[in-house]
Structures are given as structure tokens and as C-alpha cells.
C-alpha atoms as a PDB file:
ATOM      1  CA  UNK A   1     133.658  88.994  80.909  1.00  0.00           C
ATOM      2  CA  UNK A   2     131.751  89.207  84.346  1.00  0.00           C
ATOM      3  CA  UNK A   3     129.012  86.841  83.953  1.00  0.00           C
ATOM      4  CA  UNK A   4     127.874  87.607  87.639  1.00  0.00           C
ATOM      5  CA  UNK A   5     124.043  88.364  87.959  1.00  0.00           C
ATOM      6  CA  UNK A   6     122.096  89.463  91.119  1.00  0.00           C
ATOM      7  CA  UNK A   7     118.451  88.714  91.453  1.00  0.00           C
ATOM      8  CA  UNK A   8     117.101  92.036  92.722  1.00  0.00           C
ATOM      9  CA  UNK A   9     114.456  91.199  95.312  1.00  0.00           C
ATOM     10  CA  UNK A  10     114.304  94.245  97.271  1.00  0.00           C
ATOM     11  CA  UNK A  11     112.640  95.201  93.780  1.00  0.00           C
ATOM     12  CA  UNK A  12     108.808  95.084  93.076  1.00  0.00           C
ATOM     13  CA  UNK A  13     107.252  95.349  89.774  1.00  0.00           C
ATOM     14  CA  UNK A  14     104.097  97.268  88.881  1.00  0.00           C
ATOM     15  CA  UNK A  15     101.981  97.163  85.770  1.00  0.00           C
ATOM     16  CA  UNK A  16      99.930 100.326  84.662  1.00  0.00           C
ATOM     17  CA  UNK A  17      97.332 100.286  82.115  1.00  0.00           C
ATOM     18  CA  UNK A  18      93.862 101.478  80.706  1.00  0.00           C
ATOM     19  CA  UNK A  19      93.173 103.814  77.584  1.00  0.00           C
ATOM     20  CA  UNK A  20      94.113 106.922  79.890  1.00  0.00           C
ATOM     21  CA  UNK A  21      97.723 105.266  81.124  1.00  0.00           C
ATOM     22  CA  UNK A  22      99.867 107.459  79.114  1.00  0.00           C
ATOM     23  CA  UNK A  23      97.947 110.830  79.444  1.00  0.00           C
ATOM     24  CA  UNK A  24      97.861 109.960  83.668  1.00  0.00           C
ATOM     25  CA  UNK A  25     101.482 109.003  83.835  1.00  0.00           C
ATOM     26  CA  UNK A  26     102.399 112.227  82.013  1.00  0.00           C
ATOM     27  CA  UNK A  27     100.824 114.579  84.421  1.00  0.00           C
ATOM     28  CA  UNK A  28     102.358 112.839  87.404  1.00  0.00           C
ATOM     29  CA  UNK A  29     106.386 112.202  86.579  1.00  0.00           C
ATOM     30  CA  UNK A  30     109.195 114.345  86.336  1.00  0.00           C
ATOM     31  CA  UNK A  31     110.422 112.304  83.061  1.00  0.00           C
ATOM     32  CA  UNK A  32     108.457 112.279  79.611  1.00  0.00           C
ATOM     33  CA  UNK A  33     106.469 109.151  79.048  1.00  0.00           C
ATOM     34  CA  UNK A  34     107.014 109.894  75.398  1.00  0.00           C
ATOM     35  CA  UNK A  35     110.196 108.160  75.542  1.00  0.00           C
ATOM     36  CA  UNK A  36     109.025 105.277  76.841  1.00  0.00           C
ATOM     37  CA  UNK A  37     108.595 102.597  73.689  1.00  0.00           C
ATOM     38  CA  UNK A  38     109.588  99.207  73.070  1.00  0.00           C
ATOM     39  CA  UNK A  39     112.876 100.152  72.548  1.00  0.00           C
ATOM     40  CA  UNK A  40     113.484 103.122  74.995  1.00  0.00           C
ATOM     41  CA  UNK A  41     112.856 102.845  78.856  1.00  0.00           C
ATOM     42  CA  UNK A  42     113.177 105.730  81.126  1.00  0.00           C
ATOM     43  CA  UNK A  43     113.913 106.760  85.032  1.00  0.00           C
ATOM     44  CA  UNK A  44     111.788 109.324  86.972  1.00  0.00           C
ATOM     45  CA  UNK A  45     110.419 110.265  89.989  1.00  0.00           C
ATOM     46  CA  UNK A  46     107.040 110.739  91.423  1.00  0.00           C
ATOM     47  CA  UNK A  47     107.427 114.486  94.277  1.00  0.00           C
ATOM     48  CA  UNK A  48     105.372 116.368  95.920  1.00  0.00           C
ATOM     49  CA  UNK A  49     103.987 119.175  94.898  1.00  0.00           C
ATOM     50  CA  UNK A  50     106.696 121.375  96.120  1.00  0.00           C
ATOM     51  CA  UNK A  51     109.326 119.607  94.638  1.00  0.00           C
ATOM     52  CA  UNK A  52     110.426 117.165  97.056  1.00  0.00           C
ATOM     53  CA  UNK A  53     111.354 113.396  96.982  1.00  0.00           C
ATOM     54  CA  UNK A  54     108.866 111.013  97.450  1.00  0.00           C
ATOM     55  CA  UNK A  55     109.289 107.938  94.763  1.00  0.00           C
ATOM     56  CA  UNK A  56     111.815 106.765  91.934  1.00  0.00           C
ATOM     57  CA  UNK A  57     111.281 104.054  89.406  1.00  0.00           C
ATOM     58  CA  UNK A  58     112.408 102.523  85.976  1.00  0.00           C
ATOM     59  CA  UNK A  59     109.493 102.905  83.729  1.00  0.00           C
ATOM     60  CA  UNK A  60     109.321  99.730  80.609  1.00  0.00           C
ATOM     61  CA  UNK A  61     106.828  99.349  78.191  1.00  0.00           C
ATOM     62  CA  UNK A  62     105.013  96.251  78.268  1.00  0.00           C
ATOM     63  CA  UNK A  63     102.361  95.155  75.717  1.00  0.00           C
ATOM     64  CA  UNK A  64      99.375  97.530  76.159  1.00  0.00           C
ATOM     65  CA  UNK A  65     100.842  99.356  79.580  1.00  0.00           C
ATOM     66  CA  UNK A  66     104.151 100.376  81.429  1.00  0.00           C
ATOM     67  CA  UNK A  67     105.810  98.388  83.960  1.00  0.00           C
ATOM     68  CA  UNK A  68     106.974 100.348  87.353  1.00  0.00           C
ATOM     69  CA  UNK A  69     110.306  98.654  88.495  1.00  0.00           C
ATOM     70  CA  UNK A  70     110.680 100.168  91.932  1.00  0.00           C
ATOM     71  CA  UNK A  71     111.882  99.491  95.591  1.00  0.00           C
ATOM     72  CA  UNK A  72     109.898  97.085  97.336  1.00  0.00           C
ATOM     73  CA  UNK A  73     110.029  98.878 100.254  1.00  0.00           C
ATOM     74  CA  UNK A  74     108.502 102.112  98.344  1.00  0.00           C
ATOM     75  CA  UNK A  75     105.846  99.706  96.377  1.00  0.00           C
ATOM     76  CA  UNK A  76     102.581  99.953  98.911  1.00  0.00           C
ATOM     77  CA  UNK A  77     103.114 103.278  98.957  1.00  0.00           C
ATOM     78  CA  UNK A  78     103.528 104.226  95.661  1.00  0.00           C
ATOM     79  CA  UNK A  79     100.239 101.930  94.716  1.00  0.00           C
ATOM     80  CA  UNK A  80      98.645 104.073  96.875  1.00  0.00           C
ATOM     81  CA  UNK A  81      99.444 107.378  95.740  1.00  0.00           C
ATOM     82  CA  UNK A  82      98.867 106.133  91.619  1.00  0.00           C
ATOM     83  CA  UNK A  83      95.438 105.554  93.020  1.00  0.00           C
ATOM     84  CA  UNK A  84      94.916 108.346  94.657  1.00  0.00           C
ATOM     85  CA  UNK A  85      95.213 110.551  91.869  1.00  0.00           C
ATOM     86  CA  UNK A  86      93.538 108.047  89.311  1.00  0.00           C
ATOM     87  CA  UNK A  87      90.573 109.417  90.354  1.00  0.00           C
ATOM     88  CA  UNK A  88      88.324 109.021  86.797  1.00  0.00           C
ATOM     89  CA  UNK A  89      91.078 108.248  84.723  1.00  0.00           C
ATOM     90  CA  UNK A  90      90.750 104.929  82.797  1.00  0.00           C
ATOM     91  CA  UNK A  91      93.534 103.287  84.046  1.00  0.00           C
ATOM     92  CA  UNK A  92      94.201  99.580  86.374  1.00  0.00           C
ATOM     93  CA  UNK A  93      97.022  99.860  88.332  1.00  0.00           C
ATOM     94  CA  UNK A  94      98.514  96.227  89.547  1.00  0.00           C
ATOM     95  CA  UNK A  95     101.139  95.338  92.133  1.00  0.00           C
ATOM     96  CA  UNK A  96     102.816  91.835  90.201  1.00  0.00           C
ATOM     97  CA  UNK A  97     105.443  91.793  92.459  1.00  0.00           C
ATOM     98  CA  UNK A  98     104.832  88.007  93.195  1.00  0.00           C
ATOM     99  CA  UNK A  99     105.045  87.033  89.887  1.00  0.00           C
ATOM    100  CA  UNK A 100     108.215  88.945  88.248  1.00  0.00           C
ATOM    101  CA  UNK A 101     111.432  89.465  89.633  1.00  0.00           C
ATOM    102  CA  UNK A 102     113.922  91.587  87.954  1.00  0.00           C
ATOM    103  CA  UNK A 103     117.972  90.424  87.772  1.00  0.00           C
ATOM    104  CA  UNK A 104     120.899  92.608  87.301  1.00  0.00           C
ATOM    105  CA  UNK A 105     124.171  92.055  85.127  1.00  0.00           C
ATOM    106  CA  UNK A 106     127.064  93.990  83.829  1.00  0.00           C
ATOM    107  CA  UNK A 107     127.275  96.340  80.859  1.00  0.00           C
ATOM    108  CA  UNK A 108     130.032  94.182  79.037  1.00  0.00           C
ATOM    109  CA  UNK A 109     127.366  91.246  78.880  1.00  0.00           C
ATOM    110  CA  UNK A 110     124.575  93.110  77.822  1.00  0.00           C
ATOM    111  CA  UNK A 111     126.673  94.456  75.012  1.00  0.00           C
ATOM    112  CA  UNK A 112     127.501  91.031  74.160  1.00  0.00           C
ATOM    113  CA  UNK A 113     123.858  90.203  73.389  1.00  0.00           C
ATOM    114  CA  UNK A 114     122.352  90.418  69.840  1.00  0.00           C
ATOM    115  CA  UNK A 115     119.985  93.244  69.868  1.00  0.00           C
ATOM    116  CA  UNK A 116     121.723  95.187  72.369  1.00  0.00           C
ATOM    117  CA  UNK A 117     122.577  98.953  71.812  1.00  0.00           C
ATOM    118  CA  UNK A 118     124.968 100.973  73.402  1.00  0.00           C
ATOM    119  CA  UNK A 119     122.371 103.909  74.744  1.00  0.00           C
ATOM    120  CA  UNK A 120     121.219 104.496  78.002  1.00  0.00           C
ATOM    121  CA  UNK A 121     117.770 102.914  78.861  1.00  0.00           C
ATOM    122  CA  UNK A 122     117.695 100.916  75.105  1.00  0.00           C
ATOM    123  CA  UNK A 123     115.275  97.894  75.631  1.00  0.00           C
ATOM    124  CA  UNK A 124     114.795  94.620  73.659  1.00  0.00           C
ATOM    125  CA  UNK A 125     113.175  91.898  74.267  1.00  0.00           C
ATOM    126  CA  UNK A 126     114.887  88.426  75.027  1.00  0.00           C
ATOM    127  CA  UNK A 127     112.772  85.457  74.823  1.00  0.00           C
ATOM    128  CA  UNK A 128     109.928  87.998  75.016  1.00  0.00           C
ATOM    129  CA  UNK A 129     110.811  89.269  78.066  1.00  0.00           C
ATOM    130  CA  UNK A 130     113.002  92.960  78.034  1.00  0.00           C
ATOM    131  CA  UNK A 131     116.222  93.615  79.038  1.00  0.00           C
ATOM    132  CA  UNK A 132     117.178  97.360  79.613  1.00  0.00           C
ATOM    133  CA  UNK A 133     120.131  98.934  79.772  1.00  0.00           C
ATOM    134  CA  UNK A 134     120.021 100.752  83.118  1.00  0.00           C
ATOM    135  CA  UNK A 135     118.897 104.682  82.058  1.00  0.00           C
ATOM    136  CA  UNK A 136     120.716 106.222  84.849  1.00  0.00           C
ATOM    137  CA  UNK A 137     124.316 104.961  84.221  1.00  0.00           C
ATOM    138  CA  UNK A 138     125.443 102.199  81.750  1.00  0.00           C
ATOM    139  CA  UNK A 139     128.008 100.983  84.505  1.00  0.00           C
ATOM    140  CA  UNK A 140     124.580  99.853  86.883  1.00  0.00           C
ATOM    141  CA  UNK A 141     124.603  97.752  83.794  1.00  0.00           C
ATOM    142  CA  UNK A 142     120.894  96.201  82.501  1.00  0.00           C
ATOM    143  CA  UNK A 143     118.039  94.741  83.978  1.00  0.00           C
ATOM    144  CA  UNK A 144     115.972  91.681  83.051  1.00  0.00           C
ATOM    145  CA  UNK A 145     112.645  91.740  84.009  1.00  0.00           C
ATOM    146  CA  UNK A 146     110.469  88.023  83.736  1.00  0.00           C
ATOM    147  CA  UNK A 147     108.142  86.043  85.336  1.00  0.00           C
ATOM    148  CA  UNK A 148     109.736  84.170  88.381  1.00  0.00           C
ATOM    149  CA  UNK A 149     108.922  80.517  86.635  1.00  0.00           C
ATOM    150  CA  UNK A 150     111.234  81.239  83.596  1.00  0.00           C
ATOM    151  CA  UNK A 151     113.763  83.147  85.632  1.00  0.00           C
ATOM    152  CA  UNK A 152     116.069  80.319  86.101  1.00  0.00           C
ATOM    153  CA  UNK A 153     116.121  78.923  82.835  1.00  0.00           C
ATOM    154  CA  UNK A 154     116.699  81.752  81.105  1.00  0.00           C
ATOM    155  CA  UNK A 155     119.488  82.831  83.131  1.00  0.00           C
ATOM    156  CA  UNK A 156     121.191  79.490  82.080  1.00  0.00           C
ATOM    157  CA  UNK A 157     120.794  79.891  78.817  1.00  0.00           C
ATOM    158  CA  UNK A 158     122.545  83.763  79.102  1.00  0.00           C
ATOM    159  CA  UNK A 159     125.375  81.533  80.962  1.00  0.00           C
ATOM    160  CA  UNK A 160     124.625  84.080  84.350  1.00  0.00           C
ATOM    161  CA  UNK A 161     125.678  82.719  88.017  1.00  0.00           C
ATOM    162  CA  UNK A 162     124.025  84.396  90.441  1.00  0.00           C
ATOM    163  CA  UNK A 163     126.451  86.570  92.831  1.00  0.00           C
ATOM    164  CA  UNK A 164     125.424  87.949  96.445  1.00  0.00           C
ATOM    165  CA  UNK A 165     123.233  91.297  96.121  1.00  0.00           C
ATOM    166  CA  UNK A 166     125.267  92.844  98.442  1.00  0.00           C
ATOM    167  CA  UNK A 167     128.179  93.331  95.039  1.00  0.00           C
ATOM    168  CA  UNK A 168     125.470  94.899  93.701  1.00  0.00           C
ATOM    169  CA  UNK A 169     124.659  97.770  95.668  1.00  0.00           C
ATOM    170  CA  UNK A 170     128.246  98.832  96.619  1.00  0.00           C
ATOM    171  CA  UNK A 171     128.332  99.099  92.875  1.00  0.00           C
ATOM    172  CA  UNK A 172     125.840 101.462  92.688  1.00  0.00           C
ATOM    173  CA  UNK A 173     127.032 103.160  96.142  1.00  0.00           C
ATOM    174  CA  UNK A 174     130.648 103.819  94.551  1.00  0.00           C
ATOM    175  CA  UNK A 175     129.163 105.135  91.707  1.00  0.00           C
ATOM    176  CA  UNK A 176     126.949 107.413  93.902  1.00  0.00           C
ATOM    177  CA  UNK A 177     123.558 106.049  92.726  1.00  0.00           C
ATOM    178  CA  UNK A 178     121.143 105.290  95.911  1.00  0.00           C
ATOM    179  CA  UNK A 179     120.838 101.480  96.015  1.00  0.00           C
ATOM    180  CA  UNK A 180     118.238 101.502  98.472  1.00  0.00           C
ATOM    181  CA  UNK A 181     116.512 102.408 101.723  1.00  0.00           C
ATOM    182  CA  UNK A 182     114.816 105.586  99.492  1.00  0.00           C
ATOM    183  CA  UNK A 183     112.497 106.163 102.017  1.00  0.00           C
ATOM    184  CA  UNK A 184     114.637 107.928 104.306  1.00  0.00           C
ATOM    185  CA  UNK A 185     114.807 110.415 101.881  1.00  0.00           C
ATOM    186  CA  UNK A 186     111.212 111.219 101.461  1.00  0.00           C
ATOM    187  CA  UNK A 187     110.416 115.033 101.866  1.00  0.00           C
ATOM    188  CA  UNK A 188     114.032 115.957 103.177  1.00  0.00           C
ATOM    189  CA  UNK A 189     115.202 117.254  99.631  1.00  0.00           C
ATOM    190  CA  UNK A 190     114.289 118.430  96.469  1.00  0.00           C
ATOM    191  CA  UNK A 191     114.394 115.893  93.385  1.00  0.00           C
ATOM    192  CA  UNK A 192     116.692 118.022  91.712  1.00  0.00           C
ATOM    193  CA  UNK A 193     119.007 117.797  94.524  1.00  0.00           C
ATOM    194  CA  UNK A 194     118.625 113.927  94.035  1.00  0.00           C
ATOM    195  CA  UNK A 195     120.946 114.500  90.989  1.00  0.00           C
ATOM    196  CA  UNK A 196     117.837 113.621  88.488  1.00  0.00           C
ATOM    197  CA  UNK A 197     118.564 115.563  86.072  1.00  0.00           C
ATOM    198  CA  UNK A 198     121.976 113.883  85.616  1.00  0.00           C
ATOM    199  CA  UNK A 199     120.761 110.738  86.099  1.00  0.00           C
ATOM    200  CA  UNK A 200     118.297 111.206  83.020  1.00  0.00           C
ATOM    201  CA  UNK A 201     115.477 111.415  85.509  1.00  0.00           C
ATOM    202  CA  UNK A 202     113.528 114.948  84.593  1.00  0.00           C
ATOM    203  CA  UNK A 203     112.608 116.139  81.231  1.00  0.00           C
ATOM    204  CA  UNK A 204     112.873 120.366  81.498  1.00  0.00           C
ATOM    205  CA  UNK A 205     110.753 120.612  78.545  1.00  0.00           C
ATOM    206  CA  UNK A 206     107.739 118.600  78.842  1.00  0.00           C
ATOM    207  CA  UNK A 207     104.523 119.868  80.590  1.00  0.00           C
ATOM    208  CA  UNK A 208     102.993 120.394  83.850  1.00  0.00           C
ATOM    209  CA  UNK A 209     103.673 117.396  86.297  1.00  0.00           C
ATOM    210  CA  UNK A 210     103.439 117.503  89.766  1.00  0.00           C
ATOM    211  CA  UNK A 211     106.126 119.528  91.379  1.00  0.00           C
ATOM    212  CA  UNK A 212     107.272 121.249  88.320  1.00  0.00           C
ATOM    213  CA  UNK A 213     107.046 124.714  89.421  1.00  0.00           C
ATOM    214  CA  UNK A 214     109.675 124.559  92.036  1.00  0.00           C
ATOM    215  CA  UNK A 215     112.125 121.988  90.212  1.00  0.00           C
ATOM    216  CA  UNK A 216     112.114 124.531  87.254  1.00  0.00           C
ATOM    217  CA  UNK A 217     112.689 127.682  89.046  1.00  0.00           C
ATOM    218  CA  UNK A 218     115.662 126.082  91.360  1.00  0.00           C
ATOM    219  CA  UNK A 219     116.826 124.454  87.355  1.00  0.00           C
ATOM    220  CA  UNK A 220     116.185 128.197  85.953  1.00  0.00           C
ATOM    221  CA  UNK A 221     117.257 130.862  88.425  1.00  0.00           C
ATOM    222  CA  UNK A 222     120.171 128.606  89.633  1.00  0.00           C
ATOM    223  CA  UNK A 223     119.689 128.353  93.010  1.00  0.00           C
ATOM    224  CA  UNK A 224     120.867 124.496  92.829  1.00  0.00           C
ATOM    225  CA  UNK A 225     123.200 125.047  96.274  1.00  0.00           C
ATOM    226  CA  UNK A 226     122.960 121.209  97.612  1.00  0.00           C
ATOM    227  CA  UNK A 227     123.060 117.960  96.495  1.00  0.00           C
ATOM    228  CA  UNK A 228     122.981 114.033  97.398  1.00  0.00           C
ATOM    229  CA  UNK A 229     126.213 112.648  97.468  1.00  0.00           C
ATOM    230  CA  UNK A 230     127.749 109.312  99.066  1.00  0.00           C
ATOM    231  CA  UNK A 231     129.658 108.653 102.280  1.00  0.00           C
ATOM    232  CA  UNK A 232     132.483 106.619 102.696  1.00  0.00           C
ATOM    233  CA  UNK A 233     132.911 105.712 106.594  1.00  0.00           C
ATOM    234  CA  UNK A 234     136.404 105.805 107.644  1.00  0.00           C
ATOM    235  CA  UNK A 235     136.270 104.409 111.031  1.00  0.00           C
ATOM    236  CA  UNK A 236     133.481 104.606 113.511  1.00  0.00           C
ATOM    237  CA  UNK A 237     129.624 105.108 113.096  1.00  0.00           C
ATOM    238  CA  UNK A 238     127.203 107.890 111.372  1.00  0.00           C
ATOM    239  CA  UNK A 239     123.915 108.446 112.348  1.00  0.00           C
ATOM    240  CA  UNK A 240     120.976 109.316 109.984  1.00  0.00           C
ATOM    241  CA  UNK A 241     120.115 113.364 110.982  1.00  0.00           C
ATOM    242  CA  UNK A 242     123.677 113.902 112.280  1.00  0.00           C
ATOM    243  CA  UNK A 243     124.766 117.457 110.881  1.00  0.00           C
ATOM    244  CA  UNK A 244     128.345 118.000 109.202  1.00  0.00           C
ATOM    245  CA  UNK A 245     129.875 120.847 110.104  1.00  0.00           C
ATOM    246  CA  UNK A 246     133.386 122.150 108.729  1.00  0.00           C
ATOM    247  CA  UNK A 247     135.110 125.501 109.976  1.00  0.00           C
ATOM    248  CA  UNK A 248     131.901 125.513 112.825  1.00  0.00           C
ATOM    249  CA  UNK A 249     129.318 125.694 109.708  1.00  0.00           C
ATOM    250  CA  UNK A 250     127.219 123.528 108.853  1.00  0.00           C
ATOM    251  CA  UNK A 251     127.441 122.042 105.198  1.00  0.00           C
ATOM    252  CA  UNK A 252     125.053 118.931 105.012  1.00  0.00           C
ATOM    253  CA  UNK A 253     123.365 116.585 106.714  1.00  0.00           C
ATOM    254  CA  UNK A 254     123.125 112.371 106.858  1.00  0.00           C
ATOM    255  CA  UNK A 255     120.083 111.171 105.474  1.00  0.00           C
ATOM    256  CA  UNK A 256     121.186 107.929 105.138  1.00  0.00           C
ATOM    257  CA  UNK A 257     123.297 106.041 107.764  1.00  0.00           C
ATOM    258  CA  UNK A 258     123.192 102.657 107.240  1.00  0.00           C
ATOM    259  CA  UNK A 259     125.568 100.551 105.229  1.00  0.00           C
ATOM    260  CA  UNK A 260     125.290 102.378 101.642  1.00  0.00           C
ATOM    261  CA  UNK A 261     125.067 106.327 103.476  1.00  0.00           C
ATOM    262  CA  UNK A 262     124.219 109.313 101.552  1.00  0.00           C
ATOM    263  CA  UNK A 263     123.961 112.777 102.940  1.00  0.00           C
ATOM    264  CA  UNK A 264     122.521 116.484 101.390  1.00  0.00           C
ATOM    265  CA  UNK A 265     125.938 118.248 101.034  1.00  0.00           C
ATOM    266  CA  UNK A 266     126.095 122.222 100.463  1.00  0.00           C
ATOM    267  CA  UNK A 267     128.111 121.737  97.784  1.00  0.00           C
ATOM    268  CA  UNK A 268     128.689 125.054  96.431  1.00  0.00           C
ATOM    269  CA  UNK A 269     129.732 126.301  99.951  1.00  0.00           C
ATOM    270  CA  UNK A 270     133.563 127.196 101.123  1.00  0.00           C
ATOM    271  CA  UNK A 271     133.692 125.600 104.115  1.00  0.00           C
ATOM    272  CA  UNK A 272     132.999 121.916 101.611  1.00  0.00           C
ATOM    273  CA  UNK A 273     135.901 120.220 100.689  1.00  0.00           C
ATOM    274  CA  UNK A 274     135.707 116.718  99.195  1.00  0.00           C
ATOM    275  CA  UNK A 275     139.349 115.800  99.534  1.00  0.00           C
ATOM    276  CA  UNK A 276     138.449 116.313 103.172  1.00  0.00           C
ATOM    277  CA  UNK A 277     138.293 113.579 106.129  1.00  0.00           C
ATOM    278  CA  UNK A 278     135.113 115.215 107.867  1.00  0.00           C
ATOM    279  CA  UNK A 279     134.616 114.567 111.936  1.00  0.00           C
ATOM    280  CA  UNK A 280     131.136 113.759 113.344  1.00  0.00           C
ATOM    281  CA  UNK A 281     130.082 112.491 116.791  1.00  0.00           C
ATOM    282  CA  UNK A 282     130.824 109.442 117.135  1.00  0.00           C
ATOM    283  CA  UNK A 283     132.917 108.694 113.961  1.00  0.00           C
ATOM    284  CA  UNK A 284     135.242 110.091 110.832  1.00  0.00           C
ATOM    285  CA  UNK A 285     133.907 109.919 106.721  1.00  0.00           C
ATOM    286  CA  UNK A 286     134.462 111.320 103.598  1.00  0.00           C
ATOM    287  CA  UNK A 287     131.717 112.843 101.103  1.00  0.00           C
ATOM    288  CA  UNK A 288     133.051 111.983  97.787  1.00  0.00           C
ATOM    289  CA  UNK A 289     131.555 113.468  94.662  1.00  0.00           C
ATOM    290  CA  UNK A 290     130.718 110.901  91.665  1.00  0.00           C
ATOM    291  CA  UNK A 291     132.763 111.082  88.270  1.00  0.00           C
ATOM    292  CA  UNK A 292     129.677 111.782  86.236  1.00  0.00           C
ATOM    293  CA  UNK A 293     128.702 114.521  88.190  1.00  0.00           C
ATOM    294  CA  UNK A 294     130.703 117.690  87.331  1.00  0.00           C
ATOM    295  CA  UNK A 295     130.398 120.056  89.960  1.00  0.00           C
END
């Protein structure tokens, strides 16, 4: 068993609540805050109102409010924008980033825990402090979120060395889950061309949130053409905004060139082909297509 853990600090941690949490949450996310409990924790993302990509986060419940596990980089921002559209709502919004830290480990561990359950996004406490079993894909294995004093002692006691981060996100790169730099996609796509709904980030049946509309109608009338997929340099350099062209058309674009990239790949189109080697300016790559999604 891999008993390698990596302390995610490129991670900040959030705490919403207030009487009105619930209810404001609700109308904002693409997910349903109904299935956040004490034993279920959910993914979703926070778009504009025509759709497009702004924020993601891992939403917990914790004691009378939700914790927001998101990208640090992302965190101001997203602080910001909560508040924004709190307006009269009865709700504190608090950025505890200084005093939590959340640490990754591997599926096989979490499963050997008592209290652990096999299902996506399944939360329990441990030394009452929860552990969730990543709700995107159960091979990102599960999280720990707790207080930076008892970090290190309770690692210890779960017998978990910590291993470089870096492990970490070329995990989640292979398995075509954005470790990072989210930013860079902000306003270039759709959510739904984030892969969110495969990821278990949008709930098609709950109510209005914002950017609803346009996710549902691309979801409904299939018009679902492009989508995010990873990049795996073969020799030379990408640069973020470089087109990809195959047969002299273009069929995506790099949003993300640095060491995890991701571009926005017409997917559907002829001229894609994913067992292809794909030329750009200044370097080769492949676009590979993850094993959970079947397209």
C-alpha cells in the first residue's frame, strides 16, 4: 500500500455560513447543495452567467456551514464574487486558509480506514476532522482537511510520509483532471466543456443557478462539439493561445501551457485524431483523451 501523502498548499480553505448558507449556495453552483451532508461532499463550479468557467471547488460540510476547498490562486477572487452576490442574504463568508491545510493520499489507504466507503465524495470524520473521498475520481484518491497544528500528528498516527506535490499533480494530469493554474481558463470555455458533468460537477435537475440556461441547452440540444483534454509534450515547447491545426483546420486551442497543459479540443471534428502526434510552432504533442471519458 502507497502510504505517500502530499500536503496540498496551493489549496485554500473557505468556510460559509449564516441561516441563508444553503438557500445562497444553491442559487449560485452548478452542483446541488442537497448532497452535501456529513457523509456526502460534492464538486462544482461557480460560471458566469453565460455558461463559462470562472471557479471550481470541493464543497464539505462542516458543523453549522460548508467548507470551500479551492485553488489558492482562485481564493481572493472567489471571496469576492460570494460577496458580491450575498447582498442581504444571512450568510459570513471566511477565508481560513491560514489555519487549515488540506493533504492528499491514495484510494487504497482511504479504503483501509474504518469508516471509509467506497463512493465517490463519501466523508467521515477522523479525529473530528473529515476525510473525503475525492468526488471527481476515486483514483485522485481522498482529502483530509484539519487545522495546520494537528496536521502533523495526525498524519503519524495514519502512518502517511509526506511525498513531493509535484507526484501529485501528474496524477491528476494523466488522469486528465486540471491540477492547477485554473485561472487560465476563466471565460475561454463553457463548464460543460470542462468535462463537469463527468466529473460529478453539475446536477441537470436542480434549479436555476447562475449560468444554467446555456449549460442546459448545449446538455439538451447536443451541441457539446469541444472539450478540455490534456497534452502530453513530446519534444519542444507549447505556448498558452497557440492554435492546433490538423489537415489546415483548426481543431483546438492551448489554454494551458505550462507543465500540466490542457487545451479546448474539437473533439467531434474529422480532422481530430487522438492517436495523432500533432505539430505546433515551436514544438510536437499529443491530446490524449481520459479513460473515464467516453467520447
Amino acid at each position: 500500500m502507497n502510504n505517500s501523502v502530499y500536503i496540498l498548499e496551493d489549496r485554500a480553505i473557505m468556510y460559509i455560513h449564516g441561516e441563508d448558507a444553503k438557500v445562497f449556495l444553491q442559487n449560485l453552483i452548478s452542483n446541488n447543495i442537497d448532497k452535501v451532508t456529513e457523509n456526502s461532499s460534492c464538486f462544482a463550479s461557480l460560471l458566469t452567467p453565460q455558461g463559462k468557467f470562472l471557479y471550481e471547488f470541493i464543497l464539505v460540510k462542516h458543523k453549522m456551514g460548508y467548507f470551500i476547498d479551492c485553488e489558492k490562486n482562485q481564493s481572493e477572487e472567489i471571496f469576492k464574487q460570494l460577496n458580491l452576490y450575498k447582498i442581504r442574504s444571512k450568510v459570513e463568508i471566511l477565508n481560513l486558509s491560514n489555519e487549515f491545510v488540506i493533504a492528499s493520499f491514495g484510494y487504497e489507504k482511504y479504503m483501509s480506514l474504518e469508516g471509509s466507503k467506497d463512493i465517490l465524495g463519501y466523508t467521515f470524520k477522523y479525529r473530528e476532522d473529515p476525510i473525503i473521498l475525492d468526488p471527481r475520481n476515486k483514483k485522485l484518491g481522498a482529502r483530509l482537511i484539519i487545522n495546520l497544528e494537528k496536521l502533523y500528528l495526525s498524519l503519524k498516527k495514519l502512518d502517511l510520509k509526506n511525498d513531493e506535490i509535484k507526484n501529485y499533480y501528474t496524477q491528476s494530469h494523466k488522469l486528465g483532471i486540471v491540477p492547477r493554474n485554473l485561472n487560465k481558463l476563466q471565460n475561454k470555455l463553457f463548464g460543460i466543456e470542462c468535462n463537469f458533468e463527468e466529473l460529478n460537477g453539475i446536477d441537470f435537475k436542480k434549479g436555476c443557478y447562475i449560468g444554467q440556461e446555456n449549460t442546459a441547452r448545449i446538455k439538451l440540444k447536443n451541441k457539446l462539439s469541444k472539450r478540455l483534454l490534456p497534452i502530453k509534450v513530446i519534444n519542444g515547447k507549447i505556448s498558452e493561445d497557440e492554435k492546433i491545426y490538423n489537415n489546415d483546420v483548426e481543431i483546438g486551442k492551448i489554454l494551458i501551457s505550462d507543465d500540466y497543459p490542457f487545451a479546448l479540443i474539437k473533439f467531434l471534428d474529422k480532422n481530430f485524431d487522438k492517436d495523432q502526434i500533432f505539430k505546433g510552432s515551436n514544438g510536437s504533442f499529443k491530446v490524449f483523451v481520459p479513460e473515464w471519458l467516453k467520447i
